[in-house]
Protein backbone atom coordinates (compact mmCIF):
# COMPACT_ATOMS: atom_id res chain seq x y z
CA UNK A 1 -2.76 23.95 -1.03
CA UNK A 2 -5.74 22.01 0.31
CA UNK A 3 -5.41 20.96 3.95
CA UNK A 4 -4.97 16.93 4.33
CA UNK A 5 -7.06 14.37 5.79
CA UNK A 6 -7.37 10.65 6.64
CA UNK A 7 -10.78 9.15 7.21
CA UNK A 8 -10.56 6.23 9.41
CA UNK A 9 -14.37 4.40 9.23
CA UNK A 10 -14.85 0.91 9.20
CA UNK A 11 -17.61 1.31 6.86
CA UNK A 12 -16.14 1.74 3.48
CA UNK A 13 -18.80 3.10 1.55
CA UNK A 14 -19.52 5.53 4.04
CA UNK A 15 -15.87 6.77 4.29
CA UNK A 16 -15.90 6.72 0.50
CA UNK A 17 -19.01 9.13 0.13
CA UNK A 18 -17.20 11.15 3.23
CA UNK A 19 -14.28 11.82 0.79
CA UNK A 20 -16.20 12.10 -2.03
CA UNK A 21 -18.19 15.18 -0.15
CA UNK A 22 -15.23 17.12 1.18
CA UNK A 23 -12.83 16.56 -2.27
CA UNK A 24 -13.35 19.79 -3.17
CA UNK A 25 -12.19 21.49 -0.05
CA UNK A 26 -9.90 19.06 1.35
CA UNK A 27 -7.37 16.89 -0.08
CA UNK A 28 -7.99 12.76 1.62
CA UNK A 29 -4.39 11.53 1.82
CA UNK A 30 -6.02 7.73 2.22
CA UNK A 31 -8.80 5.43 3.78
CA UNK A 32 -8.54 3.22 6.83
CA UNK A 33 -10.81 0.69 8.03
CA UNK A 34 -9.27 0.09 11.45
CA UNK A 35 -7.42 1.44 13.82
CA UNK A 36 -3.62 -0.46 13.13
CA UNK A 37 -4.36 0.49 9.76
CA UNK A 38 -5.07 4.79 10.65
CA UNK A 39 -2.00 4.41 12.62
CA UNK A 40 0.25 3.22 10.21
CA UNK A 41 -1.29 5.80 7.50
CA UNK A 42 -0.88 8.70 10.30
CA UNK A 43 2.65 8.41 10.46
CA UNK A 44 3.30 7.98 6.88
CA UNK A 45 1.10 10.93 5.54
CA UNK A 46 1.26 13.08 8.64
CA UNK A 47 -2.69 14.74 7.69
CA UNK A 48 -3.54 17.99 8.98
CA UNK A 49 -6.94 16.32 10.04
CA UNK A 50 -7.80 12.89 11.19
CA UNK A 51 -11.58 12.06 11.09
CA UNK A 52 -11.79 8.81 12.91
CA UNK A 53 -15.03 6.86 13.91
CA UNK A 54 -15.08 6.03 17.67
CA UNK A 55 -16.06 2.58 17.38
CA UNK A 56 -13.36 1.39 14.75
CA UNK A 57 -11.93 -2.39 14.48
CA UNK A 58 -8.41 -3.19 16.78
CA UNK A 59 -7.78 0.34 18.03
CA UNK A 60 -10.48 2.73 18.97
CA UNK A 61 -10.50 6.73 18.12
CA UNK A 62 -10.11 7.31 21.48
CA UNK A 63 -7.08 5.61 22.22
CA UNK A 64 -5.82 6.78 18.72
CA UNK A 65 -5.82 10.46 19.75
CA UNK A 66 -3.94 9.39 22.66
CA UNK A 67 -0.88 7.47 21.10
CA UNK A 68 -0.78 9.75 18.46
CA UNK A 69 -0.33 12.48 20.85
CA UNK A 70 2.31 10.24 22.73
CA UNK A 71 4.23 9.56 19.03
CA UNK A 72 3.98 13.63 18.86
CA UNK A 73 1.85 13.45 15.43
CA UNK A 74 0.38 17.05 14.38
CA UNK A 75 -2.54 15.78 13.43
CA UNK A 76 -5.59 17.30 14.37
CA UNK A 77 -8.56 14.37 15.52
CA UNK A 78 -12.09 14.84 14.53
CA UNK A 79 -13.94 12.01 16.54
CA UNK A 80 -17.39 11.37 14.09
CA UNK A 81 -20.00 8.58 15.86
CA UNK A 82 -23.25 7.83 16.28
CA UNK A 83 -22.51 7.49 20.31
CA UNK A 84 -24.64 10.42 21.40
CA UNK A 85 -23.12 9.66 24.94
CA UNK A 86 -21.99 13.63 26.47
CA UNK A 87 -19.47 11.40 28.77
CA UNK A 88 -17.71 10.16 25.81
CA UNK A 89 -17.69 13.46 23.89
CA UNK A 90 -16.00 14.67 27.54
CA UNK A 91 -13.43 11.73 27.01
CA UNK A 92 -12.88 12.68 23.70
CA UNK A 93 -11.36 16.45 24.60
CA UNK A 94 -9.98 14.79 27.64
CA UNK A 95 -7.71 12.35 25.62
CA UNK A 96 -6.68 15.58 22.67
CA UNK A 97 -9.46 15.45 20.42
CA UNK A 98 -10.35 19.16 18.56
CA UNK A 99 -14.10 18.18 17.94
CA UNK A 100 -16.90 15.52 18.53
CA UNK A 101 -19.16 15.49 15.65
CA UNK A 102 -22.52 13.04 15.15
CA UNK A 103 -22.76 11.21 12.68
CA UNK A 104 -26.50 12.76 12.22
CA UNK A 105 -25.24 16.12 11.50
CA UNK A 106 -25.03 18.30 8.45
CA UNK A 107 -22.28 18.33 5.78
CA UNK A 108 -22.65 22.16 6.79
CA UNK A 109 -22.28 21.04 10.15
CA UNK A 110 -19.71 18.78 9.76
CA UNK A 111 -17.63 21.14 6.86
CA UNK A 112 -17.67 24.06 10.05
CA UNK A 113 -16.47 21.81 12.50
CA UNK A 114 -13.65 20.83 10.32
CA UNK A 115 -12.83 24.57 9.55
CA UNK A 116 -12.87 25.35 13.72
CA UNK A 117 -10.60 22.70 14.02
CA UNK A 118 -8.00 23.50 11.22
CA UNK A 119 -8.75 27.10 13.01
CA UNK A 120 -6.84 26.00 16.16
CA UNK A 121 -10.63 25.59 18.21
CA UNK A 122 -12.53 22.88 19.33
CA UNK A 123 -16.08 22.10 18.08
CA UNK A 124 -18.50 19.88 19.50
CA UNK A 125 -21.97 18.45 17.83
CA UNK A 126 -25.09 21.25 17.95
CA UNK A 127 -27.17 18.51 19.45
CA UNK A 128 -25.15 17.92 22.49
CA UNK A 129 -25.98 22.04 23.27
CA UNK A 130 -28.37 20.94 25.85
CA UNK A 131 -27.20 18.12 27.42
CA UNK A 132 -23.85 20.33 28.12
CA UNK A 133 -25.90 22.57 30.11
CA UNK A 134 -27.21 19.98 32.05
CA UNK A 135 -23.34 18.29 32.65
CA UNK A 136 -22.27 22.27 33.51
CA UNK A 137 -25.19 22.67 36.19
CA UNK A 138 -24.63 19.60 37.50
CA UNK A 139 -20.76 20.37 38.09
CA UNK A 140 -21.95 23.42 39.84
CA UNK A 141 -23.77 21.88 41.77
CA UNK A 142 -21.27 19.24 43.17
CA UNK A 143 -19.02 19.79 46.03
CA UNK A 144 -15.22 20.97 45.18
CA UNK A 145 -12.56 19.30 47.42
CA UNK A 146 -15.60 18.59 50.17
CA UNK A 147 -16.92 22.22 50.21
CA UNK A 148 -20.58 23.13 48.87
CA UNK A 149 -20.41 26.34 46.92
């Protein structure tokens, strides 16, 4: 049996070529174009995988991980978006995301991220490798409880 997935992008035609590009993999339970809308369709179809745009109408795919989590859903959240902000990737893990994918990236890319994730790991965008270098130094660098390491 194919794993399940809802795509939750407020462009249609992008969401439609999204499904159209993993059918043969993956199995898309159903299409949402905002947030109430991926909500109500996450607790009907229960997916293995949510892929959910960050920046999607009345409820965004940040604060979806986080109720979902609350309403105990299994659902695993992919967060795709052209943000390339490293803070919001961070917020993305922080909240229970499994991965934090660009919307620039691969279908190879995007395929292996999906496959981490329905792997129990977390995956996070190849072109965020050196700006999370740069985040880790920094942190290194800072003070812990008032004490310089």
């Amino acid at each position: 049996m194919r794993p399940t997935i809802l795509i939750a992008d407020d462009h249609r035609p992008y969401a439609d070529a999204l499904r159209s590009t993993l059918s043969p993999a993956y199995e898309t339970v159903a299409i949402a174009t905002n947030g109430s809308e991926r909500t109500t369709l996450a607790v009907q179809f229960r997916p293995d995988l949510i892929v959910t745009d960050h920046s999607i109408p009345s409820l965004n795919g940040l604060k979806a991980v986080r109720n979902s989590t609350r309403m105990g859903l299994p659902s695993k959240f992919v967060v795709l978006t052209m943000h390339e902000e490293i803070s919001l990737a961070v917020e993305a893990f922080r909240s229970g995301a499994s991965a934090f994918v660009l919307k620039t990236a691969s279908g190879d890319e995007f395929t292996k991220a999906l496959t981490v994730v329905l792997a129990g790991g977390r995956y996070l965008s190849l072109q965020f490798a050196g700006d999370l270098i740069t985040v880790l130094a920094e942190a290194g660098c800072r003070p812990i409880n008032g004490d310089l390491r």
